[in-house]
Protein backbone atom coordinates (compact mmCIF):
# COMPACT_ATOMS: atom_id res chain seq x y z
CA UNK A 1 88.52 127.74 150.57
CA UNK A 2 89.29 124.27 151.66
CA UNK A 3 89.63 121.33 149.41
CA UNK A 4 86.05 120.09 150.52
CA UNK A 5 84.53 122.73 149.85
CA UNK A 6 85.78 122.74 146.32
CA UNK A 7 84.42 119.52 145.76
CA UNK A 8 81.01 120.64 147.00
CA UNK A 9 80.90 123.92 144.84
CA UNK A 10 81.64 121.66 142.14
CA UNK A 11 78.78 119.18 142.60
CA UNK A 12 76.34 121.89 142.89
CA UNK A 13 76.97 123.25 139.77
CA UNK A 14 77.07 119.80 137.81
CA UNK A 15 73.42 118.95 138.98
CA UNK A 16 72.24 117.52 142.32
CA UNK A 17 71.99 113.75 142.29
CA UNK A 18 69.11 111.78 143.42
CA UNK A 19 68.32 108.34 143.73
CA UNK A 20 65.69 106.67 141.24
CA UNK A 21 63.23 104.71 143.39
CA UNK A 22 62.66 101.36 141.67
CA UNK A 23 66.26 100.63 140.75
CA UNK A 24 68.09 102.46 143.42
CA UNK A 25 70.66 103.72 141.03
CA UNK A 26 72.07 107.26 141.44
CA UNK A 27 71.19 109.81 138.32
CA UNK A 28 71.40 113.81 138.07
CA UNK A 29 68.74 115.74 139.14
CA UNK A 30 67.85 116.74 135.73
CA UNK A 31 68.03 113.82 133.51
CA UNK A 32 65.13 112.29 136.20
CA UNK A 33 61.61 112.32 135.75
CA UNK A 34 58.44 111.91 137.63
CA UNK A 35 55.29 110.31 136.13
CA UNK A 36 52.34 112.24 135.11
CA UNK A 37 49.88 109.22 135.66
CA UNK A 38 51.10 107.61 138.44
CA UNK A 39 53.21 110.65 140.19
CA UNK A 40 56.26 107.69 141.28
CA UNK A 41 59.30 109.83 141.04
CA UNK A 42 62.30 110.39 140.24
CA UNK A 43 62.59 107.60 138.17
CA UNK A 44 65.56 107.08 135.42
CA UNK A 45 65.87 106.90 131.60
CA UNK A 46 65.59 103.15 131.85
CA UNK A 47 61.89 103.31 133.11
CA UNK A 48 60.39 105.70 130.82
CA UNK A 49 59.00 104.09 127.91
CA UNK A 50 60.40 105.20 124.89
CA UNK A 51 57.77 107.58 122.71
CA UNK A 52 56.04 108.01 125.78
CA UNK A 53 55.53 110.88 129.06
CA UNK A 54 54.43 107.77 131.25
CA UNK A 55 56.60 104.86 133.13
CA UNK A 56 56.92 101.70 131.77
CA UNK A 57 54.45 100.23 134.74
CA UNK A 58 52.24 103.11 133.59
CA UNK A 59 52.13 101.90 129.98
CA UNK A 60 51.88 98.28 130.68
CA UNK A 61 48.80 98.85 132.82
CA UNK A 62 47.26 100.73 129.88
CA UNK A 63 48.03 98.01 126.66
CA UNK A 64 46.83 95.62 129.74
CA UNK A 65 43.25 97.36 129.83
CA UNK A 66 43.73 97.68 126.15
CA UNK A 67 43.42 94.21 125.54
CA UNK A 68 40.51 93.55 127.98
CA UNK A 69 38.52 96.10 126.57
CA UNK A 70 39.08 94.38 123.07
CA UNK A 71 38.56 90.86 124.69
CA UNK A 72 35.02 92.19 125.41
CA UNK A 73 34.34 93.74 121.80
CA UNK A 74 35.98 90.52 120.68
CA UNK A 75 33.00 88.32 122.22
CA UNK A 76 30.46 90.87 121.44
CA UNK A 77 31.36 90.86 117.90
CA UNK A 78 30.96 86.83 117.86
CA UNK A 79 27.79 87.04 119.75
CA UNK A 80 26.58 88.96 116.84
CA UNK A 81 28.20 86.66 114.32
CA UNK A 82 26.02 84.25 115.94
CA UNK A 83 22.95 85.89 115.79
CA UNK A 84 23.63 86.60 112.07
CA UNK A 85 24.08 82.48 111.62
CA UNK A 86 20.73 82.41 113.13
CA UNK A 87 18.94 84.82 111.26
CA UNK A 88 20.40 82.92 107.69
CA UNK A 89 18.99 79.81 109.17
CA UNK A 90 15.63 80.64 109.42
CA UNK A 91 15.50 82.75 106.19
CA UNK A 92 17.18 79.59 104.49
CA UNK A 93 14.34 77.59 106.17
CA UNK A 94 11.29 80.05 104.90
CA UNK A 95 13.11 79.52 101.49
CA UNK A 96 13.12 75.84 101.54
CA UNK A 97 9.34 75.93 102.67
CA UNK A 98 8.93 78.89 99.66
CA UNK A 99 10.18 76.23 96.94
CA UNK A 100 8.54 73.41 98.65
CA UNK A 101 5.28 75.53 98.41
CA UNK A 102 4.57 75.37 102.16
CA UNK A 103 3.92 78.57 102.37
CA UNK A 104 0.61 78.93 101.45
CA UNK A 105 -0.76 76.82 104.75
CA UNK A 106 0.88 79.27 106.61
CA UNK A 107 -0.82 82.29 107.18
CA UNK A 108 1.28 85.00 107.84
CA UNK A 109 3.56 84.30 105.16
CA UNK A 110 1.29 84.29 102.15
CA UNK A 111 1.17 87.94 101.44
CA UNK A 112 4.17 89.50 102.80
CA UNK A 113 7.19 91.48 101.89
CA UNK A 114 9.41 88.93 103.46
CA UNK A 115 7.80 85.97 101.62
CA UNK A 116 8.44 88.46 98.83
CA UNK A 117 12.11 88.69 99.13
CA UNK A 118 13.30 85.84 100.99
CA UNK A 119 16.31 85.58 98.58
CA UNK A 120 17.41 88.89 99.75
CA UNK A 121 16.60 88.59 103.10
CA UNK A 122 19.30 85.57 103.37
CA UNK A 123 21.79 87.21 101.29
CA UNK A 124 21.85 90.45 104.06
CA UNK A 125 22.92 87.77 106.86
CA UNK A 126 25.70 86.06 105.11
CA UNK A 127 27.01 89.82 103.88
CA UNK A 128 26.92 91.16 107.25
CA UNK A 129 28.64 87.93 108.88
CA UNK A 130 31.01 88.18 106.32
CA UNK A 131 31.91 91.95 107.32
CA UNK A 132 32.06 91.27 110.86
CA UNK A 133 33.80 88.45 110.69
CA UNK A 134 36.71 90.57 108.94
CA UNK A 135 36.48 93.09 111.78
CA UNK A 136 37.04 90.42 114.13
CA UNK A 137 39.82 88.90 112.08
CA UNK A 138 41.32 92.82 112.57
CA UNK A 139 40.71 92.67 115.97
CA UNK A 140 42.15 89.07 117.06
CA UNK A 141 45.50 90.71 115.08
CA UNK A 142 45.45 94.06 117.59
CA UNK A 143 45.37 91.93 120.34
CA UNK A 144 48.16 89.82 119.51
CA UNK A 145 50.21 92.58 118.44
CA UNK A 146 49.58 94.84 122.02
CA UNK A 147 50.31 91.16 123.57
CA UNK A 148 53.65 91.12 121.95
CA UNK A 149 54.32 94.73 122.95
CA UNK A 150 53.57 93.91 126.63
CA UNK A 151 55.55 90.77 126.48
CA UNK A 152 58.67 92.67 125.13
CA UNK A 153 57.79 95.55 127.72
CA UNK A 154 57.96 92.52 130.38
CA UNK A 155 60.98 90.65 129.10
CA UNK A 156 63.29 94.30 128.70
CA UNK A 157 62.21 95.10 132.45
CA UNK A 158 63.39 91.29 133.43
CA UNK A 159 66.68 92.02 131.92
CA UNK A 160 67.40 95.16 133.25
């Protein structure tokens, strides 16, 4: 057996290298890994996201749709804070005209359950805007806090 040889025998038995393919840096066969989502392989230890099966790109994209999926609950949820403003407005108004005894010119508010409980109906509003308004506190915090997971994500694969 010739020294070569030796050397090959050797290699063979320590683990075939291969080359990752964003970095270009050499690693054994088995401490490589291919993506399940996006199938880029073999990639190193230094592009798997920690806690996670996927690449770091992988992950990013994800928390990226994340946060424009909550972007759009975000504005639904003030479009509806909105419409609850509205809605407290024009019980507050009925109210006013209640005290001011205006409602009895007006028809379809003499006799009717909301005339009846126009207190009520305005307290319902500001209880509900008051609720969503918390949920969209909660919300404005999750996306800042996937924001600062991408930006880390984005400033560890500058460095490396």
């Amino acid at each position: 057996m010739t020294p070569g040889e030796k050397d090959t025998i050797g290699f063979r038995e320590q683990g075939e290298l291969s080359r990752c393919i964003l970095c270009n840096t050499y690693i054994n066969a088995k401490e490589s890994f291919t993506c399940p989502r996006c199938r880029k392989g073999p990639l190193c230890k230094t592009h798997r996201f920690s806690g996670r099966r996927e690449c770091t790109s992988c992950v990013f994209d994800l928390k990226q749709r994340e946060v424009v999926d909550l972007r759009k609950q975000e504005q639904s949820i003030t479009d509806f804070t909105r419409l609850l403003q509205f809605i407290f407005l024009v019980f507050a108004i009925f109210f006013i005209a209640a005290r001011a005894g205006l409602l009895e010119f007006v028809d379809f508010l003499k006799e009717n359950i909301v005339s009846s409980n126009l207190a009520w109906f305005g307290i319902l509003p500001i209880a509900g805007y008051l609720l969503f308004y918390i949920i969209l506190y909660n919300q404005r915090n999750k996306i800042k806090e996937i924001e600062a997971e991408m930006h880390a994500m984005e400033f560890k694969r500058m460095v490396k």
